[in-house]
N, C-alpha and C. Protein backbone atom coordinates (compact mmCIF):
# COMPACT_ATOMS: atom_id res chain seq x y z
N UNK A 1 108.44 108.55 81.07
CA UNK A 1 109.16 109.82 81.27
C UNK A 1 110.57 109.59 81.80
N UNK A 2 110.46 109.15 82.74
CA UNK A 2 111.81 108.40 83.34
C UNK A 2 113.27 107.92 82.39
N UNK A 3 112.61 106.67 81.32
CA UNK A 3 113.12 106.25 80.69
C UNK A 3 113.71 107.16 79.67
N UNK A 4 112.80 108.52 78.70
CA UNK A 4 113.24 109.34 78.28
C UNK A 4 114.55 110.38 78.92
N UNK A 5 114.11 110.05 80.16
CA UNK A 5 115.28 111.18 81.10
C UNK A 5 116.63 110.95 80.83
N UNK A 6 116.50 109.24 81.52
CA UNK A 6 117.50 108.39 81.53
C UNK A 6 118.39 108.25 80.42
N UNK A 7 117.89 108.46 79.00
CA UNK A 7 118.23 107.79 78.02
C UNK A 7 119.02 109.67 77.17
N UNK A 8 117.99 110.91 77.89
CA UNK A 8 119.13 111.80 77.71
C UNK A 8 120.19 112.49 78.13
N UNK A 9 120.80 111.23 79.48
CA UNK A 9 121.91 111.57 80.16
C UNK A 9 123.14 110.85 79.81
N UNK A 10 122.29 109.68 78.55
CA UNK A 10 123.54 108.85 78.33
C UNK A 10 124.81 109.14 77.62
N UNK A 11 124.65 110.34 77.33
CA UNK A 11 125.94 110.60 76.10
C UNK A 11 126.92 111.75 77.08
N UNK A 12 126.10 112.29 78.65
CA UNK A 12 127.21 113.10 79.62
C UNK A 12 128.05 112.31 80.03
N UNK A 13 128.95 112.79 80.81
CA UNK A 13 129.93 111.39 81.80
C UNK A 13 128.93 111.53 82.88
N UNK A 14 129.24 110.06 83.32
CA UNK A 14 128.13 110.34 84.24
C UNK A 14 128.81 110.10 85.84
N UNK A 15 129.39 111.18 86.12
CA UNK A 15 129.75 111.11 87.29
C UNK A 15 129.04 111.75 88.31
N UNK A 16 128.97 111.63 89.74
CA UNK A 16 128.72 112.09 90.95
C UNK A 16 129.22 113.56 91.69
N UNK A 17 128.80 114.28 91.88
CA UNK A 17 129.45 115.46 92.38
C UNK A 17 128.87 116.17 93.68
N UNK A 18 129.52 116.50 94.69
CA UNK A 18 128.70 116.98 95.96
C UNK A 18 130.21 117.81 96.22
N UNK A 19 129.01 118.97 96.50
CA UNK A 19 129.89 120.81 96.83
C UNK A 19 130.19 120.84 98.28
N UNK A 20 129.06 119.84 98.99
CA UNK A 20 129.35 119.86 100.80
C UNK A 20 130.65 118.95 100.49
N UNK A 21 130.87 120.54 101.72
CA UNK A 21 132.46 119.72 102.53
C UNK A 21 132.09 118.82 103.24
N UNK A 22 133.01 117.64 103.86
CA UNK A 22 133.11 116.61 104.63
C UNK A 22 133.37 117.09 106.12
N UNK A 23 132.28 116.82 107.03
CA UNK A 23 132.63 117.02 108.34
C UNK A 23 131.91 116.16 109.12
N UNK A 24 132.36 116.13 110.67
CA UNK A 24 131.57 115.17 111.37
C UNK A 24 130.02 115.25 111.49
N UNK A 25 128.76 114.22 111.55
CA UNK A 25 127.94 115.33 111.46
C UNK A 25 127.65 114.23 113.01
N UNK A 26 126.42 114.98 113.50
CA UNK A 26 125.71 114.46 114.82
C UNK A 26 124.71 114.09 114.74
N UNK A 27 124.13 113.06 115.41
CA UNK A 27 122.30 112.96 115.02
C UNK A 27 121.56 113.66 115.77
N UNK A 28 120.59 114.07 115.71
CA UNK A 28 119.81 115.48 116.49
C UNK A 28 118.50 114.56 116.46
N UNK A 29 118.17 113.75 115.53
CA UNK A 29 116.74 113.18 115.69
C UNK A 29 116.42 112.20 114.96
N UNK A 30 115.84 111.20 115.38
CA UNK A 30 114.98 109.82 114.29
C UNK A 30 114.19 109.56 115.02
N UNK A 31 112.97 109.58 114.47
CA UNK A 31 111.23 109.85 114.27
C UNK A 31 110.94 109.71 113.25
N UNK A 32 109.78 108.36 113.49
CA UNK A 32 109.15 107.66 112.10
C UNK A 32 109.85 107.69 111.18
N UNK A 33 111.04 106.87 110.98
CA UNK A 33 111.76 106.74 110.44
C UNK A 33 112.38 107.35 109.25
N UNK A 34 112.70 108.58 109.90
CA UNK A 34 113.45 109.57 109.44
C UNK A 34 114.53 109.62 110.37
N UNK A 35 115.60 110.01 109.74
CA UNK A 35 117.39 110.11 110.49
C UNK A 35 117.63 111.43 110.05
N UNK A 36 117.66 112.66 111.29
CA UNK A 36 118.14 113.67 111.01
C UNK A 36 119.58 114.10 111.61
N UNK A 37 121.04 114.39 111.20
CA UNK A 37 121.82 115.00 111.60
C UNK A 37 122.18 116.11 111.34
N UNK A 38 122.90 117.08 111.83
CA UNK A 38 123.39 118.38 112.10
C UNK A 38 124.59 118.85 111.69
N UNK A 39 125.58 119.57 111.53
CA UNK A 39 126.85 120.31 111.59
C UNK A 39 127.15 121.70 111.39
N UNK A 40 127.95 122.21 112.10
CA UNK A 40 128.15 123.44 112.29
C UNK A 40 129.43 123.83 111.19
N UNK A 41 129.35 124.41 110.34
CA UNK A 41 130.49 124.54 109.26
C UNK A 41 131.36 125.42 109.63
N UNK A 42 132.44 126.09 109.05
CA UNK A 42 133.20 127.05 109.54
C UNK A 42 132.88 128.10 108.63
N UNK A 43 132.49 129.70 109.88
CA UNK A 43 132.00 130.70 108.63
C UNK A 43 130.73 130.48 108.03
N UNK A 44 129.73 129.67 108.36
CA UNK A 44 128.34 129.22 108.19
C UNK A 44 127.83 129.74 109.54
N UNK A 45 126.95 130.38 109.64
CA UNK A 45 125.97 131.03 110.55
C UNK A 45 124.98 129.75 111.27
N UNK A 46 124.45 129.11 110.11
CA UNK A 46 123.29 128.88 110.83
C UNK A 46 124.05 126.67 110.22
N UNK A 47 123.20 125.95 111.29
CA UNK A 47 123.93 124.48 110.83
C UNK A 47 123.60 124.13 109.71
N UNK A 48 124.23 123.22 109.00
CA UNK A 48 123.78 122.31 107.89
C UNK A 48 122.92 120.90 108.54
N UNK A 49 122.19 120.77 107.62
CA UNK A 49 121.07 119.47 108.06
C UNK A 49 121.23 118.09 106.84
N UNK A 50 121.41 117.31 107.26
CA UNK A 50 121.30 116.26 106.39
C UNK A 50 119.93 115.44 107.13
N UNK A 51 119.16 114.73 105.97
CA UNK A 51 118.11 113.55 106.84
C UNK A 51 117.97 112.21 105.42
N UNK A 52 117.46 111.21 106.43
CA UNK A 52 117.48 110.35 105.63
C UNK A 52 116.31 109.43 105.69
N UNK A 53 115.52 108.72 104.83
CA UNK A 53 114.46 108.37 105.38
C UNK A 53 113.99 107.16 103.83
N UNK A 54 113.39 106.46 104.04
CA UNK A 54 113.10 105.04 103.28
C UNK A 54 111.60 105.90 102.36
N UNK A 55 111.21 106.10 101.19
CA UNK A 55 110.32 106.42 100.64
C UNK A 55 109.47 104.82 100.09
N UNK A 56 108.01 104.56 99.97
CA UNK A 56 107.66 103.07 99.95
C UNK A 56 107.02 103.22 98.43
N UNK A 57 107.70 103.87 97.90
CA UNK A 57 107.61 103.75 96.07
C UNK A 57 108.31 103.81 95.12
N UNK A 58 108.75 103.56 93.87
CA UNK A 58 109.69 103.39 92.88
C UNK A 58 110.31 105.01 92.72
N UNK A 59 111.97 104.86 92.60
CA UNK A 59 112.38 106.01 92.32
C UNK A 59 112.29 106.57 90.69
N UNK A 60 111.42 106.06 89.98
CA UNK A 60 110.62 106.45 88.93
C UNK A 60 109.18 107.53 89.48
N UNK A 61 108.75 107.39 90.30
CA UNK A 61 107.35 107.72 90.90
C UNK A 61 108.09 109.01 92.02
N UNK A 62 109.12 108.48 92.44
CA UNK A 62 109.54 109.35 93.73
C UNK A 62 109.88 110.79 92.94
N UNK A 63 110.94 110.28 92.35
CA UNK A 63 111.74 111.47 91.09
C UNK A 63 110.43 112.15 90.33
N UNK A 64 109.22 111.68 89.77
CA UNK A 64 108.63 112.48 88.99
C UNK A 64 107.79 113.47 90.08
N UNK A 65 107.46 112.85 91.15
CA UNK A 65 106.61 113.35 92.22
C UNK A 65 107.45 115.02 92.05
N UNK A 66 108.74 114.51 93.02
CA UNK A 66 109.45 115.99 93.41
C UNK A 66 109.88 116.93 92.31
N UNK A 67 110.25 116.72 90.95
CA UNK A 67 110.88 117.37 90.33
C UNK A 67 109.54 118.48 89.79
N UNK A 68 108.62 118.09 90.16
CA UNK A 68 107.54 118.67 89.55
C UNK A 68 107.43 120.05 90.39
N UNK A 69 107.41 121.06 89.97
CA UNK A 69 107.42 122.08 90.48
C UNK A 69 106.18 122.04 91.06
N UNK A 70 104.91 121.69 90.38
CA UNK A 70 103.44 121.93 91.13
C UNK A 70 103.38 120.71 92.08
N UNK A 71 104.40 120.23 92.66
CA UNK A 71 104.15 119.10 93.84
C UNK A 71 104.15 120.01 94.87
N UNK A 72 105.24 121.00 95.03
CA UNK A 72 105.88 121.70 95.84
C UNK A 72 104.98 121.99 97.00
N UNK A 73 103.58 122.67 96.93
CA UNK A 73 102.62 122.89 98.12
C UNK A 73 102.18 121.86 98.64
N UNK A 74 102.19 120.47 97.84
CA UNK A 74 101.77 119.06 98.56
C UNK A 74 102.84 118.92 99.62
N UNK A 75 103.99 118.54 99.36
CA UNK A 75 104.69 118.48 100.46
C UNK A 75 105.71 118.92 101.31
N UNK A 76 106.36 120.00 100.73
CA UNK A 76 107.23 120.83 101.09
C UNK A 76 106.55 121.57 102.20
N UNK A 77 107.10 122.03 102.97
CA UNK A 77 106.51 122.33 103.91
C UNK A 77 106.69 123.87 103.99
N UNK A 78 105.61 124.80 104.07
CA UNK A 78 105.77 126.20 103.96
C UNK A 78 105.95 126.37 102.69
N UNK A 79 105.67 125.64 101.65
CA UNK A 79 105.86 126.02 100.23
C UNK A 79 104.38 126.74 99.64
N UNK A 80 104.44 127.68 99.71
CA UNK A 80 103.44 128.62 99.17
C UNK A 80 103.03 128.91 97.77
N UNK A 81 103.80 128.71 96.87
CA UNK A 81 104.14 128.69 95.75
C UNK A 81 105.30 128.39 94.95
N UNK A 82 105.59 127.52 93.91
CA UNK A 82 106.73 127.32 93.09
C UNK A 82 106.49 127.31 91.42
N UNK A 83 106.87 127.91 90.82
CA UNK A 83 107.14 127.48 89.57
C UNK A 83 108.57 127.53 88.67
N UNK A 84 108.49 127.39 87.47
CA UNK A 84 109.77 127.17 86.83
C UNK A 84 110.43 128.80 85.93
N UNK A 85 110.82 128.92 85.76
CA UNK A 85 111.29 130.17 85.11
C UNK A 85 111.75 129.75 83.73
N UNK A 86 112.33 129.08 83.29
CA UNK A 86 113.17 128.90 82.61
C UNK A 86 114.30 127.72 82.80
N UNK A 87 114.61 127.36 81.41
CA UNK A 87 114.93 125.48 81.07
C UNK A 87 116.35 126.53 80.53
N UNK A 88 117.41 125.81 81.14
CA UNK A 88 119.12 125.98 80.81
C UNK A 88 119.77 125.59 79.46
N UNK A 89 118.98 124.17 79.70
CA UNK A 89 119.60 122.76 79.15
C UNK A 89 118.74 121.35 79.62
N UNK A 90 118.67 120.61 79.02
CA UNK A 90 117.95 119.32 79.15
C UNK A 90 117.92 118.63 80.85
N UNK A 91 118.79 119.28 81.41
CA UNK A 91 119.27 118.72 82.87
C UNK A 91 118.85 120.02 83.96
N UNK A 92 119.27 121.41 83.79
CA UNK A 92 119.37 122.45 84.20
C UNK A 92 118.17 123.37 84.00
N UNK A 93 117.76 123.98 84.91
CA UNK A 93 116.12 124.91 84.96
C UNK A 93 116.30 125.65 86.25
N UNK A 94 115.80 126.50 86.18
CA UNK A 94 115.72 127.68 86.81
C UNK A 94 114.44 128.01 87.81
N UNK A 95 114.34 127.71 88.60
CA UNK A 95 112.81 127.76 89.74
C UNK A 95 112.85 128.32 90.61
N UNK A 96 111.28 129.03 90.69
CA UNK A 96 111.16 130.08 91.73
C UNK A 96 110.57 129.54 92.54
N UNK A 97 110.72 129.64 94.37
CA UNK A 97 109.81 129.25 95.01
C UNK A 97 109.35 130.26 96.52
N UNK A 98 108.18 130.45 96.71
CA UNK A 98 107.46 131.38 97.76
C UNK A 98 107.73 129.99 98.95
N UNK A 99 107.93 130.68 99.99
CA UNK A 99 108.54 129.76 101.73
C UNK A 99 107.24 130.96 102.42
N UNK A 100 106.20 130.64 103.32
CA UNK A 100 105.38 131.37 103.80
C UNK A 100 106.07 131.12 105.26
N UNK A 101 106.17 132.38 105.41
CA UNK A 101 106.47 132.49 107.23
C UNK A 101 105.41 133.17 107.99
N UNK A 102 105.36 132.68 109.33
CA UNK A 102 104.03 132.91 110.12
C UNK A 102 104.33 134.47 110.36
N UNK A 103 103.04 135.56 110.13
CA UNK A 103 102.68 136.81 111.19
C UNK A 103 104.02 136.71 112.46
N UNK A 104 104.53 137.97 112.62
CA UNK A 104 104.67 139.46 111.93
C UNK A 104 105.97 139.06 110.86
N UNK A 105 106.48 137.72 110.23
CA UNK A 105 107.94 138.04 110.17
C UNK A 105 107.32 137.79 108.43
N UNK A 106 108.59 138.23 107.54
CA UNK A 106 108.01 138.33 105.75
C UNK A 106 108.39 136.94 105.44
N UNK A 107 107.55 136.36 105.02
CA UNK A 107 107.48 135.78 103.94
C UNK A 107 109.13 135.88 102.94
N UNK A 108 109.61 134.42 102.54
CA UNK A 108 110.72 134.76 102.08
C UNK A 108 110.39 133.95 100.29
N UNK A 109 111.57 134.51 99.46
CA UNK A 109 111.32 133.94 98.11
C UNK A 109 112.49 133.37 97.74
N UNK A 110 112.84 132.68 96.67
CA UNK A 110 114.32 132.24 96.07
C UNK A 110 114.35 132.03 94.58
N UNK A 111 115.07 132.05 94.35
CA UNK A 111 115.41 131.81 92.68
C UNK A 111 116.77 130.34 92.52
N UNK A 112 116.02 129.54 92.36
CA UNK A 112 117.24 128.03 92.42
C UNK A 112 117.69 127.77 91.03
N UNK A 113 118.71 127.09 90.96
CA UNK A 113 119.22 126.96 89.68
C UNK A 113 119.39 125.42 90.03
N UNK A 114 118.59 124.55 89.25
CA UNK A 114 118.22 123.20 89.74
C UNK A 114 119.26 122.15 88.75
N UNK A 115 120.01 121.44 88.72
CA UNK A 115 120.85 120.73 87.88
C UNK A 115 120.68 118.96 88.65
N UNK A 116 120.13 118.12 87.21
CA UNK A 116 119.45 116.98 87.63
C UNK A 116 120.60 115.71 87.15
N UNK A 117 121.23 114.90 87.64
CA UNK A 117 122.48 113.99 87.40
C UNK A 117 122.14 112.31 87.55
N UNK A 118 122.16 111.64 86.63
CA UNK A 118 122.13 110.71 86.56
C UNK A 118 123.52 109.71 86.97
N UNK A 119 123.46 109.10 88.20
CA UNK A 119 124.95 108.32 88.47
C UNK A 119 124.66 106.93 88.14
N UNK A 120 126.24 106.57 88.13
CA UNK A 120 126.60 105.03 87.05
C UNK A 120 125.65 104.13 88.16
N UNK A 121 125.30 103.93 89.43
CA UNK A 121 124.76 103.14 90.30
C UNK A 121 123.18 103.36 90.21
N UNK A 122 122.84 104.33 89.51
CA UNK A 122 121.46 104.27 88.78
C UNK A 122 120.55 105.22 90.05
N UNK A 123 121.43 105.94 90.84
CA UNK A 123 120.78 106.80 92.14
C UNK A 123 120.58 108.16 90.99
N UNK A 124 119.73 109.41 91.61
CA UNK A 124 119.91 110.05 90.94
C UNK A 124 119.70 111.47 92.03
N UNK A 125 120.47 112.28 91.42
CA UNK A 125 121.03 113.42 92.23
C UNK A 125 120.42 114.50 92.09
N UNK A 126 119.34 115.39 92.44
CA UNK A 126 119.17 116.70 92.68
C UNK A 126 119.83 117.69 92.88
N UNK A 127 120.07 118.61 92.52
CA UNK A 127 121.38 119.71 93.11
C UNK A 127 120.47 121.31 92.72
N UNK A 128 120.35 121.69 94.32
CA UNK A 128 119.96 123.26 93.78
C UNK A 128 120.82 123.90 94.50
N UNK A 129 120.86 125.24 93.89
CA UNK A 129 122.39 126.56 94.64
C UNK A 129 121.15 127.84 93.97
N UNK A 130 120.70 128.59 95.19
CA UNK A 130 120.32 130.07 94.83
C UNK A 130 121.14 130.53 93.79
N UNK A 131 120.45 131.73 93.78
CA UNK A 131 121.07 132.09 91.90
C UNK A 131 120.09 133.46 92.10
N UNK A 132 120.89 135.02 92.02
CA UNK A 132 120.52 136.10 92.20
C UNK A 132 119.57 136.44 90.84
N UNK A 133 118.74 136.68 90.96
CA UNK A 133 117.40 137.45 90.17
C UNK A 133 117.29 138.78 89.39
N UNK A 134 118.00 138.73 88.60
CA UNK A 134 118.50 140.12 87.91
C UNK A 134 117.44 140.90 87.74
N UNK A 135 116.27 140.38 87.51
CA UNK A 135 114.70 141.32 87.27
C UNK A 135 114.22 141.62 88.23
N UNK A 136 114.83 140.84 89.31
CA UNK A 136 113.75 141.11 90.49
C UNK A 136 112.67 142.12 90.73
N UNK A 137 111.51 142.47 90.88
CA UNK A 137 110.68 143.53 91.07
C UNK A 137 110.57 143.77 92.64
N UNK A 138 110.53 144.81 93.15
CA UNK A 138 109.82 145.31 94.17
C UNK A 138 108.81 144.61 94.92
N UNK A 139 109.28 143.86 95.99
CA UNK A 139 108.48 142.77 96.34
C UNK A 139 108.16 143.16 98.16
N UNK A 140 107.44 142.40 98.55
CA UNK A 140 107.55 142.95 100.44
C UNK A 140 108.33 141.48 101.01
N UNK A 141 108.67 140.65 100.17
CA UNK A 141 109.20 139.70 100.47
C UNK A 141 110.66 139.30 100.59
N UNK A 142 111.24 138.78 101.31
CA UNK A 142 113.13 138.80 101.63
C UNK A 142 113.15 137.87 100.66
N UNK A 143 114.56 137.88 99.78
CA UNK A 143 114.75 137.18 98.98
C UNK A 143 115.78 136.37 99.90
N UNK A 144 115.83 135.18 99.64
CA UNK A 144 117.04 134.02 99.99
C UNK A 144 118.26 134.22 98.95
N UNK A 145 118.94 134.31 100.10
CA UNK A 145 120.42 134.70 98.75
C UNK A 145 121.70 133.56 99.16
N UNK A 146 121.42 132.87 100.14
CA UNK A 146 122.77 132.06 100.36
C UNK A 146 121.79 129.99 100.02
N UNK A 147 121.57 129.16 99.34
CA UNK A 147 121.00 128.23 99.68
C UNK A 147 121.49 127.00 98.80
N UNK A 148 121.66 125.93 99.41
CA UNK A 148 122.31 124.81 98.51
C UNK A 148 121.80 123.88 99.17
N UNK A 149 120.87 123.14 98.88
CA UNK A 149 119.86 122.37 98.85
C UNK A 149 120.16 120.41 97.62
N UNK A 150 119.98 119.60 97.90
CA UNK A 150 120.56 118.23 98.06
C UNK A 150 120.13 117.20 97.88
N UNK A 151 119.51 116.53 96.84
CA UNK A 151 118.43 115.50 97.09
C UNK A 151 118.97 114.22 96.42
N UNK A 152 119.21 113.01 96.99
CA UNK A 152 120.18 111.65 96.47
C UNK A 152 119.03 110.97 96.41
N UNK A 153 118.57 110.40 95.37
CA UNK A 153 117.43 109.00 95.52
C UNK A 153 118.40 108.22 95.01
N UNK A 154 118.21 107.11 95.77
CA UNK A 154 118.60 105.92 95.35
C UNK A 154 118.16 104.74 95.62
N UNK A 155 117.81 103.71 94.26
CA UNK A 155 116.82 102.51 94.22
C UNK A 155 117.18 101.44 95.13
N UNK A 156 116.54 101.31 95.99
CA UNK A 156 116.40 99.89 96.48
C UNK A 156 116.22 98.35 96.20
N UNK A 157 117.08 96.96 96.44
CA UNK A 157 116.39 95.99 95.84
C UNK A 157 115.23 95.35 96.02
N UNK A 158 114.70 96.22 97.37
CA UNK A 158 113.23 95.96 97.16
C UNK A 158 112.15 96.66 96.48
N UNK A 159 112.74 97.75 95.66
CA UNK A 159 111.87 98.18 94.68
C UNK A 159 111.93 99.66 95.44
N UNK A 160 112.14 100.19 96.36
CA UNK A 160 111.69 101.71 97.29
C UNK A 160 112.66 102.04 97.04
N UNK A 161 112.31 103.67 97.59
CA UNK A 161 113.72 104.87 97.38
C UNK A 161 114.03 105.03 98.42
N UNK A 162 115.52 105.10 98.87
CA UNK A 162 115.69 105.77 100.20
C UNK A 162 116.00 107.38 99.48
N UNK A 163 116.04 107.93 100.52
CA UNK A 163 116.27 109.85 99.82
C UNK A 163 117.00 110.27 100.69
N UNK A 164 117.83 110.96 100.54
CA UNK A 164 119.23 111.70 101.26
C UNK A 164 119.00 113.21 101.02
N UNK A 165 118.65 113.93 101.98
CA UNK A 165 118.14 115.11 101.68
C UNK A 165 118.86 116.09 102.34
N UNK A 166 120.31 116.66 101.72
CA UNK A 166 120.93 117.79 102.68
C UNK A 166 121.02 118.99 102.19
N UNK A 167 121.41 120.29 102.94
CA UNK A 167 121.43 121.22 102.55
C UNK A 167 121.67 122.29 103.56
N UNK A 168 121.84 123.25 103.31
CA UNK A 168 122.14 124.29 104.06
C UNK A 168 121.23 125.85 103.52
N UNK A 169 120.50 126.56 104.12
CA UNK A 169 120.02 127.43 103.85
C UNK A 169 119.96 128.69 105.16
N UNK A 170 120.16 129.86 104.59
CA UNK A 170 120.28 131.15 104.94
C UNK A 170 119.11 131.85 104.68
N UNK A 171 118.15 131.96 105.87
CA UNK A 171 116.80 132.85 105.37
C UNK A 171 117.04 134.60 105.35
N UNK A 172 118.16 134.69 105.90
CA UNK A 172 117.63 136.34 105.73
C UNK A 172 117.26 136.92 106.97
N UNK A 173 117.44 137.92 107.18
CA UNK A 173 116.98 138.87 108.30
C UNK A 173 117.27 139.23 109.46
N UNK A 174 116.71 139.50 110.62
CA UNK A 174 117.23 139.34 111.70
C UNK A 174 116.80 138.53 112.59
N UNK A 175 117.07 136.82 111.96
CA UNK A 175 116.02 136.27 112.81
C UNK A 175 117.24 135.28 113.95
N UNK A 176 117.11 135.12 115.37
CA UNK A 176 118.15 134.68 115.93
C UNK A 176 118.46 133.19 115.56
N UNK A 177 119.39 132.95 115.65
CA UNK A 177 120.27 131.74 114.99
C UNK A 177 119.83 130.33 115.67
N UNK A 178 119.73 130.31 116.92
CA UNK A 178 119.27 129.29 117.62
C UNK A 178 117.26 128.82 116.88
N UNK A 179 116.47 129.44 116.78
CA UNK A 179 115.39 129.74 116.37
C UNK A 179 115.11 128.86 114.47
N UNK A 180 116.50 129.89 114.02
CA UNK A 180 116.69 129.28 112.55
C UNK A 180 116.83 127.34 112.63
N UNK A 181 118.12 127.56 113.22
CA UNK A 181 118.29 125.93 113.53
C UNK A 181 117.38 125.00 114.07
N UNK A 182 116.37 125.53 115.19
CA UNK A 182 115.53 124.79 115.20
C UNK A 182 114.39 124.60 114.55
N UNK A 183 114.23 125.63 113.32
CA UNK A 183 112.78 125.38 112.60
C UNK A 183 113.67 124.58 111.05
N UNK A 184 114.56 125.17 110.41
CA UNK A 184 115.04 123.76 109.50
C UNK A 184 115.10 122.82 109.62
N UNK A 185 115.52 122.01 111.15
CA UNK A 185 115.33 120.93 111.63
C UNK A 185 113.06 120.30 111.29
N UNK A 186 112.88 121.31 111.84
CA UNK A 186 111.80 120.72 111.80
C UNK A 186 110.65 120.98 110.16
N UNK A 187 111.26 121.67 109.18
CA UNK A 187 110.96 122.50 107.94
C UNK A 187 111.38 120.92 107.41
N UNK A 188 112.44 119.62 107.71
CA UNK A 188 113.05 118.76 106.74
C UNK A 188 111.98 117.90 107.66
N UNK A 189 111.55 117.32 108.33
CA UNK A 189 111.11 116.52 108.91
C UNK A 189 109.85 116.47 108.51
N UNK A 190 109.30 117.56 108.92
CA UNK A 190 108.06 117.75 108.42
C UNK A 190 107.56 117.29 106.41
N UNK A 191 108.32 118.32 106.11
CA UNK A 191 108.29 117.68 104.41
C UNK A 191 108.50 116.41 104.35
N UNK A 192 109.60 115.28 104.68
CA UNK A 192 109.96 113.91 104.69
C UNK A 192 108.59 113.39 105.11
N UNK A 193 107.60 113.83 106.15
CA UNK A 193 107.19 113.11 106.83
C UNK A 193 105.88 112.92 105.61
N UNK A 194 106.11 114.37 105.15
CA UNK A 194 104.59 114.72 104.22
C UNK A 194 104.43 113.73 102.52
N UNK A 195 106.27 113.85 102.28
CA UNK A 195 106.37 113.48 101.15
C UNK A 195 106.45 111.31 101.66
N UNK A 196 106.53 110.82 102.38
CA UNK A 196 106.41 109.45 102.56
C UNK A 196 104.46 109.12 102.57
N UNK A 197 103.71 110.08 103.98
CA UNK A 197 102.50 110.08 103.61
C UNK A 197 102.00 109.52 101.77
N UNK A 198 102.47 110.90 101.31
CA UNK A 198 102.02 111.29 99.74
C UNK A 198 102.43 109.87 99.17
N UNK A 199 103.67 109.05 98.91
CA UNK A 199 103.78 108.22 97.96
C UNK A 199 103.53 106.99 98.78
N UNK A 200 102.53 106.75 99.87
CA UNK A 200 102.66 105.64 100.03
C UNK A 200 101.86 104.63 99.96
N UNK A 201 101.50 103.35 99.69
CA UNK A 201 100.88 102.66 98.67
C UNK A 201 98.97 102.56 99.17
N UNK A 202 98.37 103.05 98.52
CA UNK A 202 97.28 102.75 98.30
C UNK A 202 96.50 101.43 99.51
């Protein structure tokens, strides 16, 4: 599958592209070897999170794991449901995903517009940006409307993926800001921690 992927990115340019601005970031946490840092953007409400963490399987295995929409409740954390909506283009797809939040607060949903990049160093790039829902139906659920989400694998020469996982997301509501920041912090950790569990060797 991989090899098919690979082989239909060869005729794009294959360059690198990242929408985050450049700023200082801070480390807030490393636990079981995960590296989480922080930054406060300008005109961004709530921080941006970057983490980084060593995966102990081929970024052939890593990449098919995540891109799979039905992985999503294995390790994502609070992922309640995901599926795909609709294919763009060979690279580009459209996915919905349910985030379950605990009693009394709603449950939130999103609509991502997922664009998959193959770079000349053979890493390969994830890129999701919310994307408003023109059908939307009548739901009891908050939709996510601000989210840009980040995923860098890149192969190791010992055969493993490290994964670079940043992003910034806006849940919605009236939930206080200090509260937000501290559960994304722990929403990336948790998944990292779930998705290393999941691929690791037998």
């Amino acid at each position: 599958m991989i090899r098919r992927f690979y082989s239909s990115l060869l005729w794009l340019p294959l360059i690198s592209f990242n929408g985050f601005s450049s700023q200082d970031w801070n480390e807030k946490k490393n636990k079981d070897g995960i590296r989480i840092e922080v930054r406060k953007l300008q005109n961004h409400k709530y921080q941006e999170i970057r983490a980084e963490t060593i995966i102990d399987s081929s970024i052939t295995e890593v990449f098919q794991f995540i891109s799979n929409t039905n992985s999503c409740e294995k390790w994502v954390y609070r992922c309640g449901f995901s599926e795909e909506r609709r294919s763009m283009d060979r690279e580009t797809r459209v996915i919905y995903q349910l985030t379950k939040f605990p009693f009394p607060f709603k449950s939130r949903e999103v609509f991502l517009t997922t664009k998959t990049t193959l770079n000349p160093d053979r890493s390969i790039k994830i890129r999701m940006e919310s994307t408003k829902n023109e059908k939307r139906e009548k739901s009891s659920l908050l939709e996510i409307k601000k989210a840009t989400i980040e995923y860098l694998l890149t192969p190791t020469p010992e055969g493993v993926t490290r994964i670079s996982w940043q992003q910034y997301v806006d849940p919605g509501g009236n939930l206080p800001t200090w509260a937000v920041d501290k559960e994304n912090i722990f929403f990336v950790q948790k998944s990292l921690g779930n998705l290393k569990k999941i691929m690791a060797p037998d």
